[in-house]
N, C-alpha and C. Protein backbone atom coordinates (compact mmCIF):
# COMPACT_ATOMS: atom_id res chain seq x y z
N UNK A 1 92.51 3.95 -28.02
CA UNK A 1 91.26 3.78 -28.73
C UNK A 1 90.16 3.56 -27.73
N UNK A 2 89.15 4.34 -27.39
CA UNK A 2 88.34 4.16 -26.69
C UNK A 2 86.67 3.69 -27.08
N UNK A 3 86.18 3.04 -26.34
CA UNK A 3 85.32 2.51 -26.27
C UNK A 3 83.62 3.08 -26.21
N UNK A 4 83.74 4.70 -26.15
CA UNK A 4 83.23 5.11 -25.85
C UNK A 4 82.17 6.02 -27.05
N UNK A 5 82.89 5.53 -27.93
CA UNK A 5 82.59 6.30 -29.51
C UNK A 5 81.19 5.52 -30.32
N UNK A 6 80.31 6.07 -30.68
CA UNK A 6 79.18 5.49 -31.32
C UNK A 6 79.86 5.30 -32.96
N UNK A 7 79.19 4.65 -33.49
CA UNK A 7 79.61 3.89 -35.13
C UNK A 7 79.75 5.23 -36.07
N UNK A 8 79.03 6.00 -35.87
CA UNK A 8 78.67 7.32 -36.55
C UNK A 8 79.85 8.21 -36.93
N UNK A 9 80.71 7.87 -35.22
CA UNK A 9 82.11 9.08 -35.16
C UNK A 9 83.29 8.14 -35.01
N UNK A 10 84.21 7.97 -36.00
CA UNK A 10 85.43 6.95 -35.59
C UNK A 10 86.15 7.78 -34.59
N UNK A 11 86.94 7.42 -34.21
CA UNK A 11 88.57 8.02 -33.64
C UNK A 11 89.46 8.06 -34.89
N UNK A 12 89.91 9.22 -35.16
CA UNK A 12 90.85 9.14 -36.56
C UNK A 12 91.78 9.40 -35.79
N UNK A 13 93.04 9.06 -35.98
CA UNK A 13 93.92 9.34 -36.24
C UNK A 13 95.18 10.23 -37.56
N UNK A 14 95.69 10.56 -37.43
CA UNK A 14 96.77 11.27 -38.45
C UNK A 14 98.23 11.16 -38.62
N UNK A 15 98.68 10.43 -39.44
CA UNK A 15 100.27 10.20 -39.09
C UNK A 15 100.71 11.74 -39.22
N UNK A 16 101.82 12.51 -38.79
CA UNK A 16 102.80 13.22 -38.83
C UNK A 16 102.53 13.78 -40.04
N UNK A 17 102.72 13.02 -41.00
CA UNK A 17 103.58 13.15 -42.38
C UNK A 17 102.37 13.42 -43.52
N UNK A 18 101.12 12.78 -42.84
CA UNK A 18 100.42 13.21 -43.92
C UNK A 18 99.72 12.09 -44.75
N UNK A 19 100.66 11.21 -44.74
CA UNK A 19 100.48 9.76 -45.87
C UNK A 19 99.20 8.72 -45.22
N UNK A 20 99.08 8.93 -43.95
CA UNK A 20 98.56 7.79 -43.36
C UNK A 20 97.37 8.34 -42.79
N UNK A 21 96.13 7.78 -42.22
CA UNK A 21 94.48 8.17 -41.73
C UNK A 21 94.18 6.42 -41.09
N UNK A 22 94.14 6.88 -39.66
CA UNK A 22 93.93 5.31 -39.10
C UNK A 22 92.72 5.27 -38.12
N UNK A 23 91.59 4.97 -38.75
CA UNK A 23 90.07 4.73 -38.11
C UNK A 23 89.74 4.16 -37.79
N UNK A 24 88.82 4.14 -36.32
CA UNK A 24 88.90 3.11 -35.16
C UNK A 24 87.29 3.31 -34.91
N UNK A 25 86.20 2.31 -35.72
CA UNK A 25 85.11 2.14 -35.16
C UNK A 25 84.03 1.19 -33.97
N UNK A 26 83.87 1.93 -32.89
CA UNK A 26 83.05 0.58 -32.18
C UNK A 26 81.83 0.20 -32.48
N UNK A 27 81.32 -0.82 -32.01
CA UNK A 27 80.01 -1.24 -32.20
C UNK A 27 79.36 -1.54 -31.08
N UNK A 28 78.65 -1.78 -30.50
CA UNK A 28 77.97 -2.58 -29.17
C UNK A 28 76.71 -3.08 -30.14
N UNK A 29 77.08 -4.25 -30.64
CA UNK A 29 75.80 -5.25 -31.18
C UNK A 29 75.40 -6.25 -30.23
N UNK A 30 73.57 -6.12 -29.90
CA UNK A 30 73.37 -6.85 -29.00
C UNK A 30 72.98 -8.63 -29.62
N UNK A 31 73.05 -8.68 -30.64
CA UNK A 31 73.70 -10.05 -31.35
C UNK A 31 74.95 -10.56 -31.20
N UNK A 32 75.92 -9.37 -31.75
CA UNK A 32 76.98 -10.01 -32.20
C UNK A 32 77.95 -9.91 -30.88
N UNK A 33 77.57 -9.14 -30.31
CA UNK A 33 78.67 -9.01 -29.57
C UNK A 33 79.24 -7.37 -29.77
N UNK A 34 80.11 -6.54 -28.87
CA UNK A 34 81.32 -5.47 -28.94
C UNK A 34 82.30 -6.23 -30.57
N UNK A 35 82.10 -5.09 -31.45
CA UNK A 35 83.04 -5.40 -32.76
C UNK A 35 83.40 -3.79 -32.46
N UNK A 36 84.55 -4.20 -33.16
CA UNK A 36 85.31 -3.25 -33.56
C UNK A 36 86.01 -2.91 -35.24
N UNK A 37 85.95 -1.62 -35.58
CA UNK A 37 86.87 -2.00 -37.06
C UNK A 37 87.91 -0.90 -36.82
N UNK A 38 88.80 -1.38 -37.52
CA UNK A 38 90.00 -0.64 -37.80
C UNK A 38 90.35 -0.78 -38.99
N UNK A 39 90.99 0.69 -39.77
CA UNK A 39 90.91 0.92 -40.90
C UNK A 39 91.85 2.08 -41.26
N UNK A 40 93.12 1.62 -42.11
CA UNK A 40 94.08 2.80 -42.89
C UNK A 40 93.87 2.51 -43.68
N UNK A 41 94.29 4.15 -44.22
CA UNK A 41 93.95 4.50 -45.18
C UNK A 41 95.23 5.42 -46.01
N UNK A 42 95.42 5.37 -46.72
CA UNK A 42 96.48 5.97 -47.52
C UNK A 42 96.41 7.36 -47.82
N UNK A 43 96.72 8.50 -47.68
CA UNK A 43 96.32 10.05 -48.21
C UNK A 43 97.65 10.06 -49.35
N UNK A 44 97.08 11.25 -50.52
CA UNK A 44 96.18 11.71 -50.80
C UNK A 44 94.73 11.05 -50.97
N UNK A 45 95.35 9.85 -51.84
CA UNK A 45 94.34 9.18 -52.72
C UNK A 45 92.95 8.73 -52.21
N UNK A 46 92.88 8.24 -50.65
CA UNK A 46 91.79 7.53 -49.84
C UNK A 46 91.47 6.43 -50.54
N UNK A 47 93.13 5.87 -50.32
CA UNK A 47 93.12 4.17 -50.99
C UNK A 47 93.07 3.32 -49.51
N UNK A 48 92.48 2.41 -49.70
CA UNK A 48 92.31 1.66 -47.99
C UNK A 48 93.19 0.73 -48.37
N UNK A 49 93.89 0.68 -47.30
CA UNK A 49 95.28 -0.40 -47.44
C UNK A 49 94.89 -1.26 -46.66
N UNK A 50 94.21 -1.19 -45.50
CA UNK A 50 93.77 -2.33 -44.36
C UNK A 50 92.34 -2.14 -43.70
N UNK A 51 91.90 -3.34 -43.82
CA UNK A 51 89.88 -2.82 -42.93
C UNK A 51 90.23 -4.17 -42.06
N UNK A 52 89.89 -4.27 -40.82
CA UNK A 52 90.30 -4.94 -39.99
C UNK A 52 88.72 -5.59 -38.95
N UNK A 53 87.95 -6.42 -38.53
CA UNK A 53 88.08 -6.51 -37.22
C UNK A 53 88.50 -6.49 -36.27
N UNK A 54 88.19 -5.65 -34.94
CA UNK A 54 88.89 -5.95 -34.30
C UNK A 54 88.02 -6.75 -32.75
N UNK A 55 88.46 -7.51 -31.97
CA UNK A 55 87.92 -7.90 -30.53
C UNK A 55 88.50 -6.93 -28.96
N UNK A 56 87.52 -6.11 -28.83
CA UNK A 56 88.03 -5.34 -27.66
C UNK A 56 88.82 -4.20 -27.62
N UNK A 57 89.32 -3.52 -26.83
CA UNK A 57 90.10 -2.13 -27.00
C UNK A 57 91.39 -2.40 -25.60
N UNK A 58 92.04 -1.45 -26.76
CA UNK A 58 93.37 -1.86 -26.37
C UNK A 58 93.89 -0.39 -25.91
N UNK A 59 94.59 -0.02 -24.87
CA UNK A 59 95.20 1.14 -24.30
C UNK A 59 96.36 1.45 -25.22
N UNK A 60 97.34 1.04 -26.10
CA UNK A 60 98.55 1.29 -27.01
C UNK A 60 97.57 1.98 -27.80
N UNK A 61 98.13 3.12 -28.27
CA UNK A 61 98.03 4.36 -29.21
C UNK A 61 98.36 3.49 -30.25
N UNK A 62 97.93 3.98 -31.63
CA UNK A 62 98.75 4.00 -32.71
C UNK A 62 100.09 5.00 -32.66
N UNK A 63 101.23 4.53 -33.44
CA UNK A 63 102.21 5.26 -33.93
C UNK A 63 102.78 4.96 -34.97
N UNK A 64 103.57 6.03 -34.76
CA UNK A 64 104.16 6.83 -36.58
C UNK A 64 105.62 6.38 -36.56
N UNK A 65 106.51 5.20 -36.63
CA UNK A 65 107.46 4.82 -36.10
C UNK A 65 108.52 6.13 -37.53
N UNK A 66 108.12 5.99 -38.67
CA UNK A 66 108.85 6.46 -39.54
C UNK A 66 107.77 7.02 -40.94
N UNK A 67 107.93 7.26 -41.92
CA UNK A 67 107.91 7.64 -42.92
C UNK A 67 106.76 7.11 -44.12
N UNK A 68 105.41 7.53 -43.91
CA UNK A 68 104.64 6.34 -44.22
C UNK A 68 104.53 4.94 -43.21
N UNK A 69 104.82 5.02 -41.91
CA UNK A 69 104.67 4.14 -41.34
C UNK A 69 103.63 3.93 -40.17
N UNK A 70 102.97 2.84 -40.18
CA UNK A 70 101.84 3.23 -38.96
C UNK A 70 102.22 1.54 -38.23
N UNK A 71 102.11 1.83 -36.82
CA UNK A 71 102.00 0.20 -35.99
C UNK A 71 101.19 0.49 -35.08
N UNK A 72 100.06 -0.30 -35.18
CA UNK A 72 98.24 -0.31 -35.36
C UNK A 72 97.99 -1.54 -34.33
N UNK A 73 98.01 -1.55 -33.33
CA UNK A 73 97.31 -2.52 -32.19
C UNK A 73 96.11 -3.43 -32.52
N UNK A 74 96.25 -4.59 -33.43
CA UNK A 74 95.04 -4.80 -33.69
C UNK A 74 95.07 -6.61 -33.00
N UNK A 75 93.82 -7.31 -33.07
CA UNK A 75 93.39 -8.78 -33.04
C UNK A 75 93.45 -9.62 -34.17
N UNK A 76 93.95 -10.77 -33.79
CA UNK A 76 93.86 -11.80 -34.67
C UNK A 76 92.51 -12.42 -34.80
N UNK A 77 92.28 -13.97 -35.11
CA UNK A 77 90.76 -14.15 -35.29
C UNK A 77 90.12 -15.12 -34.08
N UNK A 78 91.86 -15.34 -33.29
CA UNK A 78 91.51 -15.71 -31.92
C UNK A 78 91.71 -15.02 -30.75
N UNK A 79 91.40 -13.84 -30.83
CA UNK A 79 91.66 -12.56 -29.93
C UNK A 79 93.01 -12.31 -29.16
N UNK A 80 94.22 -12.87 -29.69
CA UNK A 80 95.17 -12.21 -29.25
C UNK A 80 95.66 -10.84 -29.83
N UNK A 81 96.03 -10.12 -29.36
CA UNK A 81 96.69 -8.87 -29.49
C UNK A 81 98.43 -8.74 -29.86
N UNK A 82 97.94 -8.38 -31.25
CA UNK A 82 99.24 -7.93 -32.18
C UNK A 82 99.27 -6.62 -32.84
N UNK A 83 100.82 -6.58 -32.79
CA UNK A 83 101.27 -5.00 -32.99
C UNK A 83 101.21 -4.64 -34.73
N UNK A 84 100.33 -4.70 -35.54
CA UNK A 84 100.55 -4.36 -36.89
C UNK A 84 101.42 -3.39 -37.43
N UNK A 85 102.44 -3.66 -38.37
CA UNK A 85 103.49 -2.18 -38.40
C UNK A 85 102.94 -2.28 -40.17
N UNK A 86 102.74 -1.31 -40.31
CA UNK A 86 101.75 -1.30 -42.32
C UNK A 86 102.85 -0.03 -42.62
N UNK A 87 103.63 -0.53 -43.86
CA UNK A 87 104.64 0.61 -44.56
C UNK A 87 103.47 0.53 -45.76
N UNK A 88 102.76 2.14 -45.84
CA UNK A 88 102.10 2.57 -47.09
C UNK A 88 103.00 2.34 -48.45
N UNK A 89 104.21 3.20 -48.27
CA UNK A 89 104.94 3.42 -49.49
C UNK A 89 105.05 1.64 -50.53
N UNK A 90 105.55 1.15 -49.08
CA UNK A 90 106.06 -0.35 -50.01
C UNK A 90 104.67 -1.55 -49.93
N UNK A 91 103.74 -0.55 -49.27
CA UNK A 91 102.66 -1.70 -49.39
C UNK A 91 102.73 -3.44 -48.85
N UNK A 92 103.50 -3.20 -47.46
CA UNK A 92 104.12 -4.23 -46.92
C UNK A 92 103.23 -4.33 -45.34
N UNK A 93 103.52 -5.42 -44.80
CA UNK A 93 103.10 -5.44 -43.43
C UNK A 93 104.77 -6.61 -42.59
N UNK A 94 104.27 -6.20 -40.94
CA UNK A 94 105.20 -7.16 -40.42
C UNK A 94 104.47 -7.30 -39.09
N UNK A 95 103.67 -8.30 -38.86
CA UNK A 95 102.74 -8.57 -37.15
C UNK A 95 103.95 -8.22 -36.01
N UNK A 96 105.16 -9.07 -36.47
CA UNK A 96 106.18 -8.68 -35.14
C UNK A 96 107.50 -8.17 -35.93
N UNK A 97 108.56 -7.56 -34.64
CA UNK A 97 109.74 -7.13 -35.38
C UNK A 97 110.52 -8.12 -35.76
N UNK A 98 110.72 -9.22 -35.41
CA UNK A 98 111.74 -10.35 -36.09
C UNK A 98 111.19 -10.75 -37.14
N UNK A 99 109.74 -10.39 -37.72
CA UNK A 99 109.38 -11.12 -39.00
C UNK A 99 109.98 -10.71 -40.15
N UNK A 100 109.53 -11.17 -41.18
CA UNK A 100 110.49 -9.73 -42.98
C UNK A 100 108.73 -9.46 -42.96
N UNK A 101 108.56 -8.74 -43.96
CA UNK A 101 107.63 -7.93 -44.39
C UNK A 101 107.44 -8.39 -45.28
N UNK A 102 105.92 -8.70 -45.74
CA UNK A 102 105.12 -9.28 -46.57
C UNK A 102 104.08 -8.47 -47.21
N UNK A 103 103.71 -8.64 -48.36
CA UNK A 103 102.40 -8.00 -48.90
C UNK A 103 100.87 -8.07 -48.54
N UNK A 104 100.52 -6.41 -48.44
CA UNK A 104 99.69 -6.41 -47.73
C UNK A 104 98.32 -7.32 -48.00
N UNK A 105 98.11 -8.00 -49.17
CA UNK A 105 97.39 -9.32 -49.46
C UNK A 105 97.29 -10.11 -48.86
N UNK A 106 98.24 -10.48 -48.30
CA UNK A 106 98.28 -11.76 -47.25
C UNK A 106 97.84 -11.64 -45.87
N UNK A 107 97.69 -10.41 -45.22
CA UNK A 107 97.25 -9.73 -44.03
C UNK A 107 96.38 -10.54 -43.47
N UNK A 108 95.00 -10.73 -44.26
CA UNK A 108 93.57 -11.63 -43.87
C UNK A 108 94.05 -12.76 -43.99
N UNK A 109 94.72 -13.36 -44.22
CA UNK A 109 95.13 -14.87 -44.18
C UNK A 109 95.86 -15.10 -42.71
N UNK A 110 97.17 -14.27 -42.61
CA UNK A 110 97.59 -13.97 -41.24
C UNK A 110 97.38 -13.91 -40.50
N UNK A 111 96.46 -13.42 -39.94
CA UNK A 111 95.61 -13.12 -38.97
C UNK A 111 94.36 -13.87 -38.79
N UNK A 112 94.22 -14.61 -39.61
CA UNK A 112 93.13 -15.85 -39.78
C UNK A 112 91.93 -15.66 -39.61
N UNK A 113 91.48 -14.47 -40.77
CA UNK A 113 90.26 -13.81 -41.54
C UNK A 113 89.59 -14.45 -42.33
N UNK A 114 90.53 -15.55 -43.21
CA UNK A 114 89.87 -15.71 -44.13
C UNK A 114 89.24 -17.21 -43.46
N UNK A 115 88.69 -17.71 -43.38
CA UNK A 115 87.97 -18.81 -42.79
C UNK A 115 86.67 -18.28 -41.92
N UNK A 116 85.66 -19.16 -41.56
CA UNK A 116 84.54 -18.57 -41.01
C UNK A 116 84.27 -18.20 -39.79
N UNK A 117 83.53 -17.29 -40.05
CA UNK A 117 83.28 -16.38 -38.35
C UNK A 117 83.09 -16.76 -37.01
N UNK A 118 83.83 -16.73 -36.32
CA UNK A 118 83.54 -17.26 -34.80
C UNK A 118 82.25 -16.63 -34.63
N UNK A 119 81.08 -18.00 -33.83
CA UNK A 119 80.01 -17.59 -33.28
C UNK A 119 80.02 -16.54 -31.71
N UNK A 120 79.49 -15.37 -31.61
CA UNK A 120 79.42 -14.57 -30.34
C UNK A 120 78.41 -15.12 -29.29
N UNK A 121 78.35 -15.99 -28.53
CA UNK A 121 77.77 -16.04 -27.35
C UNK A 121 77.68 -15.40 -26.20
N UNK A 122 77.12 -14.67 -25.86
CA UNK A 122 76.77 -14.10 -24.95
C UNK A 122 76.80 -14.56 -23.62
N UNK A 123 77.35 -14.14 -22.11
CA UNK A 123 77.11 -14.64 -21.45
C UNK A 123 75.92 -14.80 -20.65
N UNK A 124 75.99 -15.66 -19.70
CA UNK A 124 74.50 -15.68 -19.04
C UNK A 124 74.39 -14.79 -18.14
N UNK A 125 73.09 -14.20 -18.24
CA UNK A 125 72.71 -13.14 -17.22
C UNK A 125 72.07 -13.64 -15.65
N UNK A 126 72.64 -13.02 -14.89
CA UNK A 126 72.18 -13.85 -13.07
C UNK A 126 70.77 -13.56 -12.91
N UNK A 127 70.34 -14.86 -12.67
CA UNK A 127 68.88 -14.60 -12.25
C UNK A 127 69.09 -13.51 -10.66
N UNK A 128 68.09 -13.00 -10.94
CA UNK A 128 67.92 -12.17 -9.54
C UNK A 128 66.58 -13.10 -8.89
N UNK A 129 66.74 -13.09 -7.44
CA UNK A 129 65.97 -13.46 -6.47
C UNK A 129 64.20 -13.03 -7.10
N UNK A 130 64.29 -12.05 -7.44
CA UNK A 130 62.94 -11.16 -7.57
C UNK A 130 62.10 -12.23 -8.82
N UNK A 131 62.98 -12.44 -9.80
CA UNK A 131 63.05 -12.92 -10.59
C UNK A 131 62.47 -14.68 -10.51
N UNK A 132 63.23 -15.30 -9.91
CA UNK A 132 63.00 -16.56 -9.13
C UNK A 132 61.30 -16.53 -8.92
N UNK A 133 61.23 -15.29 -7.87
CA UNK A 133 59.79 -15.87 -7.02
C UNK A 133 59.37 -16.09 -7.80
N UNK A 134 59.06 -14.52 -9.12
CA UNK A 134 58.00 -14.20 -9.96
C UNK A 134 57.91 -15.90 -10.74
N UNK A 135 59.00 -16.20 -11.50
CA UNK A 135 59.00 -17.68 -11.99
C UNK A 135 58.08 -18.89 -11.56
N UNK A 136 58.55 -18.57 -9.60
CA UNK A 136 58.12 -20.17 -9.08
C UNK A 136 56.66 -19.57 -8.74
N UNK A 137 56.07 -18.23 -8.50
CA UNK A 137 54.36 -18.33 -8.50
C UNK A 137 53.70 -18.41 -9.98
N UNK A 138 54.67 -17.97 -10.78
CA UNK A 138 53.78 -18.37 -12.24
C UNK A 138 53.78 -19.63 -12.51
N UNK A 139 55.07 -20.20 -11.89
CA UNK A 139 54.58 -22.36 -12.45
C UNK A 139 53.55 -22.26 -11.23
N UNK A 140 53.68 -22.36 -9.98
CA UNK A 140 52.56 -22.80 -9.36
C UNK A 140 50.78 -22.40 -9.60
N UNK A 141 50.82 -21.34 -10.07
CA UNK A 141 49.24 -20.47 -10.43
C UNK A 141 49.08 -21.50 -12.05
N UNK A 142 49.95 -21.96 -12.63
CA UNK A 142 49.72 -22.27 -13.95
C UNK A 142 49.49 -23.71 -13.38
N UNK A 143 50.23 -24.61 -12.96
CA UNK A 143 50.01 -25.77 -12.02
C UNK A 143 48.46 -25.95 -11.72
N UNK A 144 48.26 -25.17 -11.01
CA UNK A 144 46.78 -24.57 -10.58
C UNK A 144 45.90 -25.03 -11.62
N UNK A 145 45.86 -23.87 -12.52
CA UNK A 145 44.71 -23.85 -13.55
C UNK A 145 45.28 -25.55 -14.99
N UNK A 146 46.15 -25.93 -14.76
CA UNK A 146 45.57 -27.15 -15.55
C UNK A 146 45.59 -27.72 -14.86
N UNK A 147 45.97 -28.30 -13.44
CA UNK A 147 44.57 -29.19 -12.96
C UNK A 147 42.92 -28.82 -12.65
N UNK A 148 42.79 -27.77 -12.99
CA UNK A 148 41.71 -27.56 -13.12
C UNK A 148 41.14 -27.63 -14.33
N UNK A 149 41.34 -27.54 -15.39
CA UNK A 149 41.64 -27.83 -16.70
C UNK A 149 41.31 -29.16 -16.87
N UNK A 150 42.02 -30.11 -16.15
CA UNK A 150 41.95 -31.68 -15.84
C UNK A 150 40.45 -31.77 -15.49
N UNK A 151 40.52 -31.21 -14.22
CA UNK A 151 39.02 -31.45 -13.63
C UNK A 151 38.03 -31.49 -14.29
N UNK A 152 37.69 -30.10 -14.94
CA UNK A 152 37.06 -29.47 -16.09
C UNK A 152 36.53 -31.00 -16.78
N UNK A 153 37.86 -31.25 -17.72
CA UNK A 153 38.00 -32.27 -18.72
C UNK A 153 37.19 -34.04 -18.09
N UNK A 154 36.97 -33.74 -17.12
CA UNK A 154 36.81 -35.09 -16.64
C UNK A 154 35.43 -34.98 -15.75
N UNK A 155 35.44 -33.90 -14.90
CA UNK A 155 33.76 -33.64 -14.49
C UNK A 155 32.92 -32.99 -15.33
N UNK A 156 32.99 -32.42 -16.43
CA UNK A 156 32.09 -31.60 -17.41
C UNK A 156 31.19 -32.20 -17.61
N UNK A 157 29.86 -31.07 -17.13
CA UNK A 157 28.53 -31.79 -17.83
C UNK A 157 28.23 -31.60 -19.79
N UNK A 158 28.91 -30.74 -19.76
CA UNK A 158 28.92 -30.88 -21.23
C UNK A 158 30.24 -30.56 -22.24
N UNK A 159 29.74 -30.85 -23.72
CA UNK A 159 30.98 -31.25 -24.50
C UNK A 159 31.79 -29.30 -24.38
N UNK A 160 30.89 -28.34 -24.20
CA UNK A 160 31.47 -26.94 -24.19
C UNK A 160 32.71 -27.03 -23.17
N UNK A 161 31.71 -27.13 -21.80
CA UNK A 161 32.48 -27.18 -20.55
C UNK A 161 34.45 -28.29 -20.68
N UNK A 162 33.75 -29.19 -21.21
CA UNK A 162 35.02 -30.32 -21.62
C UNK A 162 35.83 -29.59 -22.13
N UNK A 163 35.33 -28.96 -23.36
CA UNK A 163 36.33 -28.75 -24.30
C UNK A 163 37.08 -27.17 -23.79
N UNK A 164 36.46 -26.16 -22.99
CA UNK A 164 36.92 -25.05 -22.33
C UNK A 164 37.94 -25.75 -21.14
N UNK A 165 37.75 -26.98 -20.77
CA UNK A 165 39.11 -27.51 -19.76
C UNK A 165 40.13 -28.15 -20.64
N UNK A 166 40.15 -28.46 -21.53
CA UNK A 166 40.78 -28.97 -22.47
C UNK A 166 41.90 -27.46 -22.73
N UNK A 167 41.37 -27.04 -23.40
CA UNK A 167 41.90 -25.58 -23.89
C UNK A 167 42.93 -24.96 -22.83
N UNK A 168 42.39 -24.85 -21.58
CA UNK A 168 42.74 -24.01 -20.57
C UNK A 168 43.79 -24.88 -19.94
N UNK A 169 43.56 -26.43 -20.03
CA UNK A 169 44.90 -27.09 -19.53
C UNK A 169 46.00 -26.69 -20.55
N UNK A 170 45.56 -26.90 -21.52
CA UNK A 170 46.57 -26.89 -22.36
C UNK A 170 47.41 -25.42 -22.75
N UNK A 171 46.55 -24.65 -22.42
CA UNK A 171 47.45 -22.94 -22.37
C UNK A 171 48.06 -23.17 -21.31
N UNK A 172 47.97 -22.97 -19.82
CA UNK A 172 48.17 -22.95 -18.79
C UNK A 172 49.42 -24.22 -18.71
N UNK A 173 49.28 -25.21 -19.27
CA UNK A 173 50.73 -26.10 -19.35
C UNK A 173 51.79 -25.52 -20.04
N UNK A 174 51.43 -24.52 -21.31
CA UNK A 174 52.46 -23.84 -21.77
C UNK A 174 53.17 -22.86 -20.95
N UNK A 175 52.33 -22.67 -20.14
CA UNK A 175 52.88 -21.45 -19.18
C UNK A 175 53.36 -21.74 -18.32
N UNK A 176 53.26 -23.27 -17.72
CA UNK A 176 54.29 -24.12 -16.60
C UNK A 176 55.65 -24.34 -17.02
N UNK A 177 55.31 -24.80 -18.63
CA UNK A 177 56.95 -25.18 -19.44
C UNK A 177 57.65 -23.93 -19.07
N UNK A 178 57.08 -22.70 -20.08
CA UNK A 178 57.74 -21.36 -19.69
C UNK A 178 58.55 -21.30 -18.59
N UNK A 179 57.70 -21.19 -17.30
CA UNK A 179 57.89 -20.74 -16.19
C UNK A 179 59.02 -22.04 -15.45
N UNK A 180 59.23 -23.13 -15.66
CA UNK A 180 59.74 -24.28 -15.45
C UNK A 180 61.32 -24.19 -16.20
N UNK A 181 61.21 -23.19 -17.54
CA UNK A 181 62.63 -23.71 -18.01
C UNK A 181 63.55 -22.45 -17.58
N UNK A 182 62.78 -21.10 -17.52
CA UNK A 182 63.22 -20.51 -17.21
C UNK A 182 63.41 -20.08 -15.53
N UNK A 183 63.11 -21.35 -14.74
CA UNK A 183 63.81 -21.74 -12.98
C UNK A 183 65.12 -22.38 -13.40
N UNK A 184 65.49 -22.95 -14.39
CA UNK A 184 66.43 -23.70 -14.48
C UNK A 184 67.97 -22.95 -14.32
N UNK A 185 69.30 -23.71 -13.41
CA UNK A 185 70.14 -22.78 -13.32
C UNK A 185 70.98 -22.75 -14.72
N UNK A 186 71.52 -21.53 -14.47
CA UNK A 186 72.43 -21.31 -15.81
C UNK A 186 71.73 -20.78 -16.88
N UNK A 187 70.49 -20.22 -16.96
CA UNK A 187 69.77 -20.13 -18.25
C UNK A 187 70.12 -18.94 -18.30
């Protein structure tokens, strides 16, 4: 299943036999994070037996072990990687081979779907050097203009002049915070 596919075009798959259609959509959400769905489907009818999230891509193919049978590489809801084996005919599932086979109802519970969505955090992006300067001359130029701002506020011959240092400290401090939180490491 590759990674390389826009939302538009799945990767289908085709069992052998005819019975089975196994669709593999990516996402690159710059919210959510890389999602993935996975999705069989039953032929003739285009009854969906399984819609899946999935976390990440996995090199194992799907396969056709038997007869109506598909075992589907998918994630749980804490990103480990399990082998789904889905029998269409009996409408059963089994995550591993020592398990028995259960109805496909219970699947989202299994896999621990049904409870609420893990938040996607993003990691932090490296400040670059370039980045830095630009930061530390915008606090210092902003530094600048509200003490002058100050000055303004305190030598003004009149209430205009006052109140134009007033103003200008007070923009220009917003632009120190700015420039101040974003020096900070790890941001």
């Amino acid at each position: 299943m590759s990674a390389s596919s826009s939302p538009d075009t799945p990767i289908i798959v085709l069992s052998p036999d005819g019975m089975l259609r196994v669709e593999h959509r990516h996402y690159d959400d710059d919210r959510g994070g890389p999602w993935d769905t996975v999705r069989v489907v039953a032929l003739p009818g285009e009854e969906v037996l399984v819609q899946l999230p999935n976390r990440g891509v996995t090199s194992e193919p799907v396969v056709f072990p038997g007869h109506g049978i598909a075992a589907v590489p998918v994630t749980d809801s804490e990103g480990h990687w399990r082998q789904l084996r889905i029998d269409a005919v009996k409408r059963m599932f089994r995550l591993s081979p020592g398990e028995a086979d259960e109805a496909l109802d219970l699947l989202p519970q299994r896999l621990g779907f049904t409870g609420p969505a893990q938040h996607y955090a993003p990691p932090p992006r490296p400040v670059t050097l370039a980045q830095r300067i630009l930061m530390t001359t915008l606090a210092v130029a902003s530094l600048v203009f509200v003490l002058g701002g100050l000055w303004m506020v305190l030598e003004g011959h009149s209430s205009t002049e006052k109140w134009n240092g007033a103003l200008g400290a007070l923009f220009f401090g917003g632009c120190l915070a700015i420039a101040l939180r974003d020096l900070r490491p790890g941001r």
